[in-house]
Every structure is written in structure tokens, then in C-alpha cells.
Protein backbone atom coordinates (compact mmCIF):
# COMPACT_ATOMS: atom_id res chain seq x y z
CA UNK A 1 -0.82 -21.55 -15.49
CA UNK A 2 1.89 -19.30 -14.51
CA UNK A 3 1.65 -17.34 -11.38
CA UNK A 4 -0.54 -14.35 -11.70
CA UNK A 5 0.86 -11.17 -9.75
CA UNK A 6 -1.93 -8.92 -8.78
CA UNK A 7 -0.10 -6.88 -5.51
CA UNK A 8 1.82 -4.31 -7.75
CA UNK A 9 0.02 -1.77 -5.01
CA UNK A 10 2.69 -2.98 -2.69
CA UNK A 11 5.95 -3.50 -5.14
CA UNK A 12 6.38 -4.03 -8.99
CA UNK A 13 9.01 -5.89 -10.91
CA UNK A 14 11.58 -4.22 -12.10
CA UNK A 15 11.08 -3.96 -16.06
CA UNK A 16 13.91 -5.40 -17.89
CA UNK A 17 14.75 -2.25 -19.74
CA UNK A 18 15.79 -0.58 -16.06
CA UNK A 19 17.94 -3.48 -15.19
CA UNK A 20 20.01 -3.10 -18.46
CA UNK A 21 20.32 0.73 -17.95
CA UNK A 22 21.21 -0.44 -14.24
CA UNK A 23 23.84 -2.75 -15.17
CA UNK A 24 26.92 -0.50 -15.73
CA UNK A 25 26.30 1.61 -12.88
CA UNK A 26 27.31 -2.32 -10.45
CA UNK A 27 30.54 -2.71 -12.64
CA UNK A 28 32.05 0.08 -14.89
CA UNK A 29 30.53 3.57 -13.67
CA UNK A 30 30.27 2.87 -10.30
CA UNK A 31 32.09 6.02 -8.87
CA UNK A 32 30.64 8.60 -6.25
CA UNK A 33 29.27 11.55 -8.20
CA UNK A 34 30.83 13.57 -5.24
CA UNK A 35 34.09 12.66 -6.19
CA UNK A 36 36.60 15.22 -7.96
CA UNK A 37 37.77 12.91 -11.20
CA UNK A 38 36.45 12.98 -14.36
CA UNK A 39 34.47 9.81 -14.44
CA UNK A 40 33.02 10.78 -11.24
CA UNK A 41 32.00 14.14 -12.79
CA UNK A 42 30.50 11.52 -16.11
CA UNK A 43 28.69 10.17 -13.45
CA UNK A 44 27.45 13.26 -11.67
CA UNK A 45 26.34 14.02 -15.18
CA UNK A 46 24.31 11.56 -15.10
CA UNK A 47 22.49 12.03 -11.76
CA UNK A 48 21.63 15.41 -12.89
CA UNK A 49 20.18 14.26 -16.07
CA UNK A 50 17.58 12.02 -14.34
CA UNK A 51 17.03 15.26 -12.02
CA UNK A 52 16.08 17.19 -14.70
CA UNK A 53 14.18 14.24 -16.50
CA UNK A 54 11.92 13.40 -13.73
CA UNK A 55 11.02 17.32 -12.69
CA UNK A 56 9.74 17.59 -15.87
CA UNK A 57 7.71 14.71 -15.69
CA UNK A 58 5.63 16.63 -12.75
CA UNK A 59 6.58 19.80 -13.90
CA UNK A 60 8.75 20.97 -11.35
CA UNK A 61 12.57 22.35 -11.68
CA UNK A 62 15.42 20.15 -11.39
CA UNK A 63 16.83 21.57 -8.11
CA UNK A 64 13.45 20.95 -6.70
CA UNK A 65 14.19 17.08 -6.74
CA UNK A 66 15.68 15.50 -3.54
CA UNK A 67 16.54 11.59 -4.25
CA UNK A 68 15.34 9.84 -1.36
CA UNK A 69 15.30 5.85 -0.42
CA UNK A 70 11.64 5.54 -1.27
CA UNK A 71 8.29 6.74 0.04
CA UNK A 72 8.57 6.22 3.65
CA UNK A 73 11.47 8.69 3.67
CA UNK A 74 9.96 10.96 1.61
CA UNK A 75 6.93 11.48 3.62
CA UNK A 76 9.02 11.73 6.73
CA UNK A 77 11.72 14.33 4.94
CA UNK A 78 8.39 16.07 4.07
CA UNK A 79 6.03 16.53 6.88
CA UNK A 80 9.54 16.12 9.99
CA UNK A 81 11.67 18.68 8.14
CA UNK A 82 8.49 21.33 7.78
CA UNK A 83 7.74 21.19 11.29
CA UNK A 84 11.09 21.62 12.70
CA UNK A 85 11.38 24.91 10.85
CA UNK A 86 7.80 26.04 11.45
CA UNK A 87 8.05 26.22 15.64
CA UNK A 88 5.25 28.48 16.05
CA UNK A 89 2.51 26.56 13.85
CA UNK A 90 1.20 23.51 16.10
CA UNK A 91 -1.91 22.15 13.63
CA UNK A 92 -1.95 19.94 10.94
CA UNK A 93 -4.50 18.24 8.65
CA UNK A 94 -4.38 14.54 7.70
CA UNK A 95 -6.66 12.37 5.83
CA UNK A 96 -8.22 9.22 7.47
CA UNK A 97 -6.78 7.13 4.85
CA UNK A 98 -3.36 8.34 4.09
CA UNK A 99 -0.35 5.61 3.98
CA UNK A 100 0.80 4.48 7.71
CA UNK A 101 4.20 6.42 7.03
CA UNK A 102 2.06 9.65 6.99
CA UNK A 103 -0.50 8.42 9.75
CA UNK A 104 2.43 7.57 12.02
CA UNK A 105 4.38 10.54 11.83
CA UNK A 106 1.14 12.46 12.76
CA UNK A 107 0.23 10.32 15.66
CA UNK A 108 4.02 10.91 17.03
CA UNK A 109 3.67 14.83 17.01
CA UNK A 110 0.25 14.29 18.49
CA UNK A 111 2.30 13.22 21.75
CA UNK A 112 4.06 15.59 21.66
CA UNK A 113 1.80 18.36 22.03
CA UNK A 114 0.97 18.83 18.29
CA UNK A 115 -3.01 19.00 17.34
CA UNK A 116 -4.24 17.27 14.46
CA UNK A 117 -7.20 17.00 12.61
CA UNK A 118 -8.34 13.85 10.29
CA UNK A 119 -10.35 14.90 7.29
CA UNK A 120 -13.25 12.45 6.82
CA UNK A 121 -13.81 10.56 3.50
CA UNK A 122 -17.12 9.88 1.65
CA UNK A 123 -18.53 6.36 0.45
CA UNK A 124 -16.61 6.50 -2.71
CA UNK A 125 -13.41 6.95 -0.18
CA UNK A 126 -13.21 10.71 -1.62
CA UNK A 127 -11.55 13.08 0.81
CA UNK A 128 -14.24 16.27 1.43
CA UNK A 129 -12.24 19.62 0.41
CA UNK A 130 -15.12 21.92 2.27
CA UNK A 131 -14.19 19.92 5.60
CA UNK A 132 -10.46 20.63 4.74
CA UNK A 133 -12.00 24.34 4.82
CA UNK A 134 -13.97 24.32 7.70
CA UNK A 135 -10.59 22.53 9.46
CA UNK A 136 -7.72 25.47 9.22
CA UNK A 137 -6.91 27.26 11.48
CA UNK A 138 -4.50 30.42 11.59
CA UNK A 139 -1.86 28.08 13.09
CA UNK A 140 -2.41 25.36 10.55
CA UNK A 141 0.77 24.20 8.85
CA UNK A 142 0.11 21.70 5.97
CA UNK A 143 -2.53 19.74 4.44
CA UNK A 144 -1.72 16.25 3.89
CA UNK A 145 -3.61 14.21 1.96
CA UNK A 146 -2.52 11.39 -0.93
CA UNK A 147 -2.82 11.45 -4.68
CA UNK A 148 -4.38 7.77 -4.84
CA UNK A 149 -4.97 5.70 -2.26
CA UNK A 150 -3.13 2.25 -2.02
CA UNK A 151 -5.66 -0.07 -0.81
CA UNK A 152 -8.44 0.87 -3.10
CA UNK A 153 -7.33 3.05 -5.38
CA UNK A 154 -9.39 6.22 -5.38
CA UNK A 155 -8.22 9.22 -6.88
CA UNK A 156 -7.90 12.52 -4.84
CA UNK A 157 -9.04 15.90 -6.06
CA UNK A 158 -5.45 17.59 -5.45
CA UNK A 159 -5.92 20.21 -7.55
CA UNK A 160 -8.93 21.58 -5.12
CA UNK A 161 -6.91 20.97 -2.53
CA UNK A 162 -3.89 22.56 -3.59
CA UNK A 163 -5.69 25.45 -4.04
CA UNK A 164 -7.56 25.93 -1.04
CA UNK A 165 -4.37 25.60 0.88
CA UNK A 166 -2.44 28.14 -1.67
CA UNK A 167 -5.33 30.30 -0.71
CA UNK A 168 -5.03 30.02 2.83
CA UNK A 169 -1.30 30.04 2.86
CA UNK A 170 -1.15 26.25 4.42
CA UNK A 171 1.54 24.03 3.31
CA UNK A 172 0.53 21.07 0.97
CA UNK A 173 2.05 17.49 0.70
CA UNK A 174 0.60 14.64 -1.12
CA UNK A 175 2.12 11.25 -1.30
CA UNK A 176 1.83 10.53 -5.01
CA UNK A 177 3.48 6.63 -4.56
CA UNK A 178 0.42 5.13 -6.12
CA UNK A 179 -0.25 7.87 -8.79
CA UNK A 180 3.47 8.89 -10.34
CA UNK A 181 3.69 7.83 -14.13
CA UNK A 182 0.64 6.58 -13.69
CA UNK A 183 -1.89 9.82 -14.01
CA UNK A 184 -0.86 12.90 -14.88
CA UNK A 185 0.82 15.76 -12.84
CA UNK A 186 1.65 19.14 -12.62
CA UNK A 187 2.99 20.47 -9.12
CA UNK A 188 2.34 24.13 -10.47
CA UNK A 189 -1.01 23.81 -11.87
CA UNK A 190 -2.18 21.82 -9.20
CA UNK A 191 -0.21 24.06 -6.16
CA UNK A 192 1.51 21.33 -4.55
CA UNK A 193 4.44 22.49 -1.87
CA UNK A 194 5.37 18.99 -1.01
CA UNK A 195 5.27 15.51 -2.85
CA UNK A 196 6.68 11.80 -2.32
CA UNK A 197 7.61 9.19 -5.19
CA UNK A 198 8.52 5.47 -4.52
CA UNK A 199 10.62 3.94 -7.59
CA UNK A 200 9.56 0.33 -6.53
CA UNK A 201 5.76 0.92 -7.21
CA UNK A 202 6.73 1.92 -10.97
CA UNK A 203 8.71 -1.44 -12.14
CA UNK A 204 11.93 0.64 -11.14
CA UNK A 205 14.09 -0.76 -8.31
CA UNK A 206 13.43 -0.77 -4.36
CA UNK A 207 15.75 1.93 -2.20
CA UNK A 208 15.29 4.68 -4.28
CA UNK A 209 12.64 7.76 -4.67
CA UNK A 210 12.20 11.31 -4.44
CA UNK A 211 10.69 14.00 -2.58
CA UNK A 212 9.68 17.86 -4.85
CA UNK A 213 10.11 20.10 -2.41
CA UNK A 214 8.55 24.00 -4.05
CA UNK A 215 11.36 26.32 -4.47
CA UNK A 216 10.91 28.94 -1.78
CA UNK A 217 9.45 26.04 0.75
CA UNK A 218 12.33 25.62 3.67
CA UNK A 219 12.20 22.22 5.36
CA UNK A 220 15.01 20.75 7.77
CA UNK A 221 16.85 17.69 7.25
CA UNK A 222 16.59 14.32 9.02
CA UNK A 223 19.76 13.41 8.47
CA UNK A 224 23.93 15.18 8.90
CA UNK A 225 26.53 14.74 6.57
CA UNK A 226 28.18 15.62 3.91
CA UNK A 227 24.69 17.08 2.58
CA UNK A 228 24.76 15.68 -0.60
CA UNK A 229 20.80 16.17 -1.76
CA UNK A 230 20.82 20.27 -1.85
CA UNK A 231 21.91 19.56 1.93
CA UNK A 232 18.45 18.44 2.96
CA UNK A 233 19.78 14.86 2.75
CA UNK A 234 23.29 13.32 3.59
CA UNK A 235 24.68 9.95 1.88
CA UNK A 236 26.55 8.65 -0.47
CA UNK A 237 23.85 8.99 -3.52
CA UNK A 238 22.75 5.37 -4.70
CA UNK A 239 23.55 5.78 -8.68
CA UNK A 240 22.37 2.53 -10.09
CA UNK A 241 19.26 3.07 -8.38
CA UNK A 242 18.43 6.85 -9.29
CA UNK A 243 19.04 5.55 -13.06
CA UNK A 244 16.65 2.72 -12.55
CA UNK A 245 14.26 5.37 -11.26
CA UNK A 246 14.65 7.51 -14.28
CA UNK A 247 14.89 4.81 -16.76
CA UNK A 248 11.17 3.60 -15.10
CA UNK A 249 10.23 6.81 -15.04
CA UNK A 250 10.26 7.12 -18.99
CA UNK A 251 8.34 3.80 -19.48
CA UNK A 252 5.30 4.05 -21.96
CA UNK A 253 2.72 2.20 -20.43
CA UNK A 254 -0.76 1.81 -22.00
CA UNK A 255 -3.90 2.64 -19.58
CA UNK A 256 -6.25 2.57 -21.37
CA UNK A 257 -5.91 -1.50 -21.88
CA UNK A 258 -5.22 -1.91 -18.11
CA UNK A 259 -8.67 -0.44 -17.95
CA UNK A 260 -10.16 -2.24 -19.76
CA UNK A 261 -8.60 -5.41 -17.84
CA UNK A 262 -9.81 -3.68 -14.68
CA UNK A 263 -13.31 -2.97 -15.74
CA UNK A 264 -13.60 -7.05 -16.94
CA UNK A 265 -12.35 -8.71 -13.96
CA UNK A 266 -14.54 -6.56 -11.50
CA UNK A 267 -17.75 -7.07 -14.09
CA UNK A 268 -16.89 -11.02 -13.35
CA UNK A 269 -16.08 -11.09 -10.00
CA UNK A 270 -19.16 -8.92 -8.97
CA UNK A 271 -21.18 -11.98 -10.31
CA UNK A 272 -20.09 -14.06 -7.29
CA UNK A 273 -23.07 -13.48 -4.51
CA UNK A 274 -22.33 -11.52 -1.78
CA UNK A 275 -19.31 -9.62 -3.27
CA UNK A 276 -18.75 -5.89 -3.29
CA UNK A 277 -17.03 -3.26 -4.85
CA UNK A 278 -15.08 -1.12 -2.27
CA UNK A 279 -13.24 1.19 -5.01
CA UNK A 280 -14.81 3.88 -7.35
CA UNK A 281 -14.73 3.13 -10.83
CA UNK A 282 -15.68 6.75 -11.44
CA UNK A 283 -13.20 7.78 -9.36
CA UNK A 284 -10.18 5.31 -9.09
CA UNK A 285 -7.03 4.49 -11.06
CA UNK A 286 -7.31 1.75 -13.62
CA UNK A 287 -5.04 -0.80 -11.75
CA UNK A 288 -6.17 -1.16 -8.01
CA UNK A 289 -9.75 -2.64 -6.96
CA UNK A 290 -10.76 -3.46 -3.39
CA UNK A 291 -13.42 -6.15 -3.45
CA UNK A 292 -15.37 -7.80 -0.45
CA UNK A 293 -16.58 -11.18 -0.68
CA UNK A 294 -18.99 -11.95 2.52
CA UNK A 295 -18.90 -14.95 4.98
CA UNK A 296 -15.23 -15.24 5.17
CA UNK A 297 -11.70 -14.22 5.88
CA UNK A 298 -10.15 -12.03 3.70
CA UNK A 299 -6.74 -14.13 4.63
CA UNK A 300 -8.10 -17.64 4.43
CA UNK A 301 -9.22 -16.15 0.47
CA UNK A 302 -4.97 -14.87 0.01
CA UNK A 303 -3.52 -18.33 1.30
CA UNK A 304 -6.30 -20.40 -1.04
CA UNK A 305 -5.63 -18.23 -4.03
CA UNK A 306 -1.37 -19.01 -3.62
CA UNK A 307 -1.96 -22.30 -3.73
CA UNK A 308 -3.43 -21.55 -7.07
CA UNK A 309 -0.38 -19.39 -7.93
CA UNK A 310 -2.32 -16.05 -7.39
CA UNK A 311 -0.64 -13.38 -5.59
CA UNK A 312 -3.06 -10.47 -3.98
CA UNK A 313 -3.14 -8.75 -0.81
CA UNK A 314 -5.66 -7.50 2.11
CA UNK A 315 -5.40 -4.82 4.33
CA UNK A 316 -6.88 -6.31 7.21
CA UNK A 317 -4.46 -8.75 9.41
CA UNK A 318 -4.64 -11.77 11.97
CA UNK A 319 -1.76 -11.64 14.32
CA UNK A 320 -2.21 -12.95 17.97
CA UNK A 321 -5.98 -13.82 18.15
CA UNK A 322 -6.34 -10.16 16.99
CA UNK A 323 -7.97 -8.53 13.42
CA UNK A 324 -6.56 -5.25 12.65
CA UNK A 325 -9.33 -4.33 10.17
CA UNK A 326 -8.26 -1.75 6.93
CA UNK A 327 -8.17 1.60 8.68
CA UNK A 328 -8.68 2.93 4.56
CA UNK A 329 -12.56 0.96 4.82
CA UNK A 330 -13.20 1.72 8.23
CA UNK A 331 -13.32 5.64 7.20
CA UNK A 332 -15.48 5.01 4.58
CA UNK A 333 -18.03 3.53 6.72
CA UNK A 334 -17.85 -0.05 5.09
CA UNK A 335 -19.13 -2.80 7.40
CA UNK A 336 -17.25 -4.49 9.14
CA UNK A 337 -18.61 -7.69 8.12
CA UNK A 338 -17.36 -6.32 4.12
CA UNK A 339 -14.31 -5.07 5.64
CA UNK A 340 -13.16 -8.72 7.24
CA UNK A 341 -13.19 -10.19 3.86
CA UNK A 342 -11.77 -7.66 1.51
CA UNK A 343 -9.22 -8.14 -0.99
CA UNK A 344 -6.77 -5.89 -3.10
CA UNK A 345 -5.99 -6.53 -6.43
CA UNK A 346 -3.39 -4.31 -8.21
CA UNK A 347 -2.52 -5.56 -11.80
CA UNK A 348 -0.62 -4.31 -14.53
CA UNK A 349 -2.50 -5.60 -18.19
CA UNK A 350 -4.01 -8.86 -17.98
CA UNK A 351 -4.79 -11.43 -20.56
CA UNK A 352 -8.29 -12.48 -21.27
CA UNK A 353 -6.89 -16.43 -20.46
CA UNK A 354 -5.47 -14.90 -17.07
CA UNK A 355 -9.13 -13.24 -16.03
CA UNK A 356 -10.82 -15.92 -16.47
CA UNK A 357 -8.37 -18.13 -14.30
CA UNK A 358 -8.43 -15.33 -11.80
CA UNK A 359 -12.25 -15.56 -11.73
CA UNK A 360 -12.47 -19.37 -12.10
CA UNK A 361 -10.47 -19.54 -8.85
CA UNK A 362 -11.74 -17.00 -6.35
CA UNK A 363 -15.17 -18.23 -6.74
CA UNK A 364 -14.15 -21.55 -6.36
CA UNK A 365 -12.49 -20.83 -3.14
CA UNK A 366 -14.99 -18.29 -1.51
CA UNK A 367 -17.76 -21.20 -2.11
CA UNK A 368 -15.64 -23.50 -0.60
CA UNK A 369 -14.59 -21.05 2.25
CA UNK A 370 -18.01 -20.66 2.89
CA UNK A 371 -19.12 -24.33 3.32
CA UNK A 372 -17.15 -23.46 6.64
CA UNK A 373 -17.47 -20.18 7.77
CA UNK A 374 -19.11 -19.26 10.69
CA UNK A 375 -20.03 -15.78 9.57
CA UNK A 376 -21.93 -17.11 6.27
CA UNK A 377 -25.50 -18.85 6.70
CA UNK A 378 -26.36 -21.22 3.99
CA UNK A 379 -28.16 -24.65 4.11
CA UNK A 380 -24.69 -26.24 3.27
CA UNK A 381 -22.60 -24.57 5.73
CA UNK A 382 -21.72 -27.15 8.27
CA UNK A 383 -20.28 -24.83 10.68
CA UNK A 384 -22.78 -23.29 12.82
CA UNK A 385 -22.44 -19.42 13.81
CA UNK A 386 -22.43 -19.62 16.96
CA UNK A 387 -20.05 -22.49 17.23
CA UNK A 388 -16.84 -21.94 19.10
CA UNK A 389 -13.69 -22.92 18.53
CA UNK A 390 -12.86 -25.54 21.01
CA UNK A 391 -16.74 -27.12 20.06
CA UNK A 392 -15.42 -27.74 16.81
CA UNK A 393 -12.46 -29.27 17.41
CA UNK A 394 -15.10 -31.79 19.80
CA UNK A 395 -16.55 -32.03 17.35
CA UNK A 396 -13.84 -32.84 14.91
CA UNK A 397 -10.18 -34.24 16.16
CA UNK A 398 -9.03 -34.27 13.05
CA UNK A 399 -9.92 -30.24 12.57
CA UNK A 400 -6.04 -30.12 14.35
CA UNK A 401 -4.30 -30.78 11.55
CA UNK A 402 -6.34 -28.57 8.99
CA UNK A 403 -7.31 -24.98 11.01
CA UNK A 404 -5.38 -22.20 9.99
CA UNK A 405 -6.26 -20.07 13.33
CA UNK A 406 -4.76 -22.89 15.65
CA UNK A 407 -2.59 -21.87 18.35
CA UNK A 408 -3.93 -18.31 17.94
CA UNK A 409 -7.76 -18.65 19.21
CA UNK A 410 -8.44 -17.53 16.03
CA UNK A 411 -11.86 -18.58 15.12
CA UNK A 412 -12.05 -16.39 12.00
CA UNK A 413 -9.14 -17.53 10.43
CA UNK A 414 -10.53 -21.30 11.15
CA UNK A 415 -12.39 -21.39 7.44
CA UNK A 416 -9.12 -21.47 5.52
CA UNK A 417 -8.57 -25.53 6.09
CA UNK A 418 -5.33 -25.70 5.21
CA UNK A 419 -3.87 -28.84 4.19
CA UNK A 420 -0.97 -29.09 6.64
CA UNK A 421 -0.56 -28.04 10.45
CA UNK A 422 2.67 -26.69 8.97
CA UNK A 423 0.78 -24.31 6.27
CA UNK A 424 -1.42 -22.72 9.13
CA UNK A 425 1.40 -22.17 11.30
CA UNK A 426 3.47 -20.49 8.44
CA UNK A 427 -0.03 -18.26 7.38
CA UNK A 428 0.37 -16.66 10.82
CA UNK A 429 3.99 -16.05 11.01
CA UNK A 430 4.60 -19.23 13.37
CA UNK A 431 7.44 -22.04 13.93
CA UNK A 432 4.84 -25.02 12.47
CA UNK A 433 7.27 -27.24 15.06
CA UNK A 434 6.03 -25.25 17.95
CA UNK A 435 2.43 -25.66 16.96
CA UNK A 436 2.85 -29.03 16.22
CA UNK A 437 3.98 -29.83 19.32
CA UNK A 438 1.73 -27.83 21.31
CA UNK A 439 -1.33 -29.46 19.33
CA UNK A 440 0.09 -32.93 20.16
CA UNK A 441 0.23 -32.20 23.74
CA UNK A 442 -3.14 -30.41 23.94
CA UNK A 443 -4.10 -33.63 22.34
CA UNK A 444 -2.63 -35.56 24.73
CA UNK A 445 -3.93 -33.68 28.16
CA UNK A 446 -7.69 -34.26 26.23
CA UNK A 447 -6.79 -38.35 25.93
CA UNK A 448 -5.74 -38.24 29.53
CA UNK A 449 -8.62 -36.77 30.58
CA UNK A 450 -7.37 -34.08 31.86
């Protein structure tokens, strides 16, 4: 089997059709749309057309486009440029679950004296508009709350939104990453102010995206220069790549049997016992599920499934002994024993040959994982819960060359067994010579008896 790429949440390949329309833009038209010649001018042309193409597509005016580097920009641009020109308004409203480039900037202007609220989510993940109400204040700036969420895909009622904060005369930005060309939108008919676009999430090329900024809605620039972008952004503007972004932007894609793929793989892997559904199917986007499968490690689950050639993600992390759990679950009050061992899967259409690989191979693994875990009781399960991890390795010399947690402390991470010292080393980021050779001499000091 081929590999299987199910993390198009975090980037997409570039669709061949945007690398052709890419091409000439390397070689023949390569000039600097600011330039004064004619070709340049061709070429400025041609920037302007992809303006005007992608405003429509949200239904915004060309001049409201600002071509950014992606989504991190963009939310920066958005939420950093309407503060500096906004002195006397010191409140803003995030959502718990918003992208870290939006949590961040929020938690920076919180040190510096800024106050700001975070909007609580229901079960579903489902951002409550009447808390958004009860929340502004007369010094309230903007709203800030996504279109669809990235680790589970749950769609946001913008429209409400928008119009609560048009009503109160608050500022609105939504990061729309996950959602452009995907779902429909309108800025006007849905009141947005503010909203970001990556073109790397949309099989268009990485270093390129845009920010709408509402005509009439004055935000100051991050960075000086020659002020290229309406003068709310300096640079050289990257041609190939705002092509690529237009080209992707005009992509048909069909939905409806993405859906369908979505709806069969989470009907199959809800079979396995002890696995739940952390997205909405009422409520989410066809190609992003969040599924938990209990008694294990959501990581030891990701580095079993590449050895199978299956690429999919998890929003919680092992680094140094420590979990950082998915901030996105925690606010909607999921366990944390679900959180641990959740996994993202964001597909484009699958095949029904590729499903039932998919399937065939996360069950294998979580029943195997599970033979070892210490968080999953079963007569089989030969590690017991309360087990440490130096006991084990008493128990077990040979567990050295196999735990995926070792040099780390990290008993959770133990379950993946990885073949190789040099696999569980490289799982957590590490030199697999280091750890080698600090297992050997741990070994060692133990035969010495010391």
C-alpha cells in the first residue's frame, strides 16, 4: 500500500495544476510587480487579477485583500495592527480553542496590561455566542474566534457572531485557515471586520496567504518599507506564490464524497472498544475527525501507524518527561484519560481499499498498544498500572532497547515498543547515540552494582 496522508489539517500538497500555473513565475515572469517596465506592469497585472479573484470568492472587494506569508501573519497583522491604532480600548475576547498564533498574541498583551476574556466552548466544541454577550464591555475591541477549528474540526456559528459584534460595534476577526474553499463565505453577510487565509492548507503552496481587512477598518502595520500591500505590509510581493494561491483557490473539489469518506471511516473506527468521537458530525467539516482510543498514548498510536505508512497527527505532545495535553479538548471538558490518546485525522477523498487499510491498522495497533499499557486493564495486559518505570525495566533488561519514553522518564510513552533504541530516541526529538550511550552506561552502573 502506498502511504496514506491523513494530516492535511496541518499542510496539503500542492495540486499539480498550481505547480504548472507556478512554473513561469521561477523562470520567464519573474519580475517585481513594483517595477516600472512593461513586463513588470504584465506581472502586476497579474497580482491584481488573483486580488480580485479571491475577494470574490468571500465576497469582499479587491483592495480589501492584503497578501500575507500565511496564517500566522495574518492573525498577527490582524489582531497587532488593530490594537496599536485602538489605544484607548484595553479588552478583548478570545475563544478557548483558537489556533496558538491567536492564543499567543493574546497572552502577550495580557502582560502587558491588556484584559482578556476566553469564551468557553460546549461538548460539541461549539463556541457559546450568549457568553460572547454577556463578555463585552464598552472598552471591548474585537471578538476573535475561528471559522473551524483545526484539531477537530467543528464549525463556528460566525454569522451570530458577526452580528452580535456589528451590533455592539466590537471588531470581529476569524481565522478561516481550516474553512477557506472549503465551506462557504461571505464577509458581508456574515459581518466579518477581520479574516486570515493560509494557501498551504488548500493544496496551494507554503509562504503565502491573505488577510480581508473591511474597508473603513484602520489597522497598523507590523512591518516598514516600501509598503507594498496597500502600505499595511512591506516586501517584495512573492508572485509565484500569490498565483499558486489563486490557482488553489479556484480548485473544484467535491464534498460531498469526502463526506461520505469521513462518515465511513469514523462508523469503522468507532467499532474498536473504548474509542470516541471528539468532533461533531452535526457540526464539523467533512475532512477533520478527532478520535480517542483509551489505554494508550496518542503518540505511541502516530509512530505505529508510520511504520504502516499512515501519516496522522495528535495534539497532545511528550517532550522532556512532560504531556502537553490538546488545549482544543481540555475546553471541551474531555477527560483527560480521552484526551492522552486522541488522534487527528484530516483527509482529502479516500478510497474504499484505503479505509479499510486505515481501519485494519489502527485496531491492530491500539490492541497491541494495549497488551502494554499501564493505563488499560485487561486480563492480557502484562503491564500492571501501578508499575513504574524503573520496575519494569527489573523486570525486563531487554525493555532498553524497545521503550520509546527512555531517557525521558516517560512512562506513558513506554507502550509504543519500538523496535530500535534508535526509533525511540528519534520519536522524541533525541540524538539515538546519546541515548544509546547513556542506556549502556546505566546498564553498566546496574552490573556493577552500583
Amino acid at each position: 500500500m502506498k502511504k496514506i496522508y491523513l494530516d492535511n489539517a496541518a499542510t496539503s500538497p500542492v495540486d499539480t495544476a498550481v505547480v504548472r500555473e507556478m512554473n513561469s513565475y521561477f523562470r520567464q515572469d519573474y519580475f517585481n510587480p513594483s517595477a516600472k517596465y512593461s513586463d513588470a506592469e504584465d506581472t502586476l497585472k497579474v497580482v491584481e487579477a488573483v486580488r480580485a479573484t479571491i475577494g470574490a470568492k468571500i465576497g469582499a472587494k479587491a483592495k480589501e485583500i492584503i497578501f500575507t506569508s500565511g496564517g500566522t501573519e495574518g492573525n498577527n497583522l490582524a489582531i497587532q495592527g488593530l490594537i496599536r491604532v485602538n489605544p484607548t480600548k484595553k479588552h478583548m475576547i478570545v475563544s478557548q480553542i483558537e489556533h496558538p498564533s491567536v492564543l499567543e498574541i493574546a497572552k502577550e498583551f495580557e502582560k502587558q496590561g491588556f484584559e482578556v476574556d476566553y469564551v468557553r466552548v460546549d461538548e460539541n466544541g461549539v463556541v457559546d455566542v450568549e457568553a460572547i454577550s454577556g463578555l463585552i464591555r464598552k472598552d471591548t475591541l474585537l471578538v476573535c474566534v475561528m471559522h473551524v477549528n483545526n484539531e477537530t474540526g467543528v464549525i463556528q456559528p460566525i454569522e451570530k457572531i458577526g452580528k452580535l459584534c456589528r451590533e455592539k460595534e466590537v471588531y470581529f476577526h476569524t481565522d478561516a485557515v481550516q474553512s477557506f474553499a472549503k465551506i462557504p463565505i461571505d464577509v458581508t453577510k456574515q459581518k466579518i471586520d477581520l479574516l486570515t487565509v493560509s494557501g498551504h492548507k488548500i493544496n496551494g503552496p507554503k509562504g503565502v496567504g491573505f488577510l480581508y481587512v473591511r474597508e473603513g477598518v484602520k489597522i497598523s502595520p507590523l512591518m516598514f518599507g516600501g509598503g507594498q500591500e496597500n502600505k499595511l505590509r512591506s516586501g517584495t510581493l512573492n508572485v509565484s506564490g500569490i498565483v499558486g494561491l489563486g490557482k488553489a483557490a479556484e480548485i473544484k473539489r467535491n464534498y460531498e464524497k469526502v463526506r461520505e469518506s469521513r462518515d465511513l471511516l469514523v462508523a469503522q473506527l468507532l467499532e474498536i472498544a473504548g474509542s470516541r468521537l471528539n468532533s461533531s458530525l452535526e457540526f464539523g467539516t467533512s475532512n477533520i475527525i478527532n478520535i480517542s482510543f483509551k489505554g494508550i498514548e496518542a503518540e505511541a498510536l502516530l509512530f505505529k501507524l508510520d511504520k504502516a505508512r499512515i501519516m496522522v497527527s495528535t495534539g497532545s505532545a511528550c517532550s522532556s518527561g512532560k504531556v502537553d495535553v490538546s488545549h482544543v479538548l481540555e475546553a471541551m471538558k474531555v477527560s483527560e484519560d480521552y484526551i492522552r490518546c486522541a488522534i487527528r485525522f484530516s483527509f482529502d477523498e479516500l478510497s474504499r481499499k484505503e479505509i479499510d487499510y486505515i481501519v485494519k491498522h489502527v485496531k491492530s495497533s491500539v490492541e497491541k498498544l494495549r497488551e502494554l499499557s499501564p493505563f488499560f486493564e485487561e486480563e492480557n495486559n502484562r503491564i500492571s498500572k501501578d508499575m513504574t518505570f524503573a520496575e519494569l525495566i527489573e523486570e525486563d533488561p531487554e525493555a532498553l532497547g524497545k521503550l520509546s519514553g527512555m531517557g525521558l522518564g516517560c512512562g506513558g510513552c513506554m507502550m509504543a515498543q519500538m523496535e530500535t533504541i534508535e526509533e525511540g530516541a528519534m520519536a522524541h526529538g533525541l540524538d539515538p547515540k546519546m541515548v544509546l550511550e547513556e542506556l549502556q552506561t546505566k546498564k553498566g552502573e546496574k552490573s556493577n552494582g552500583k
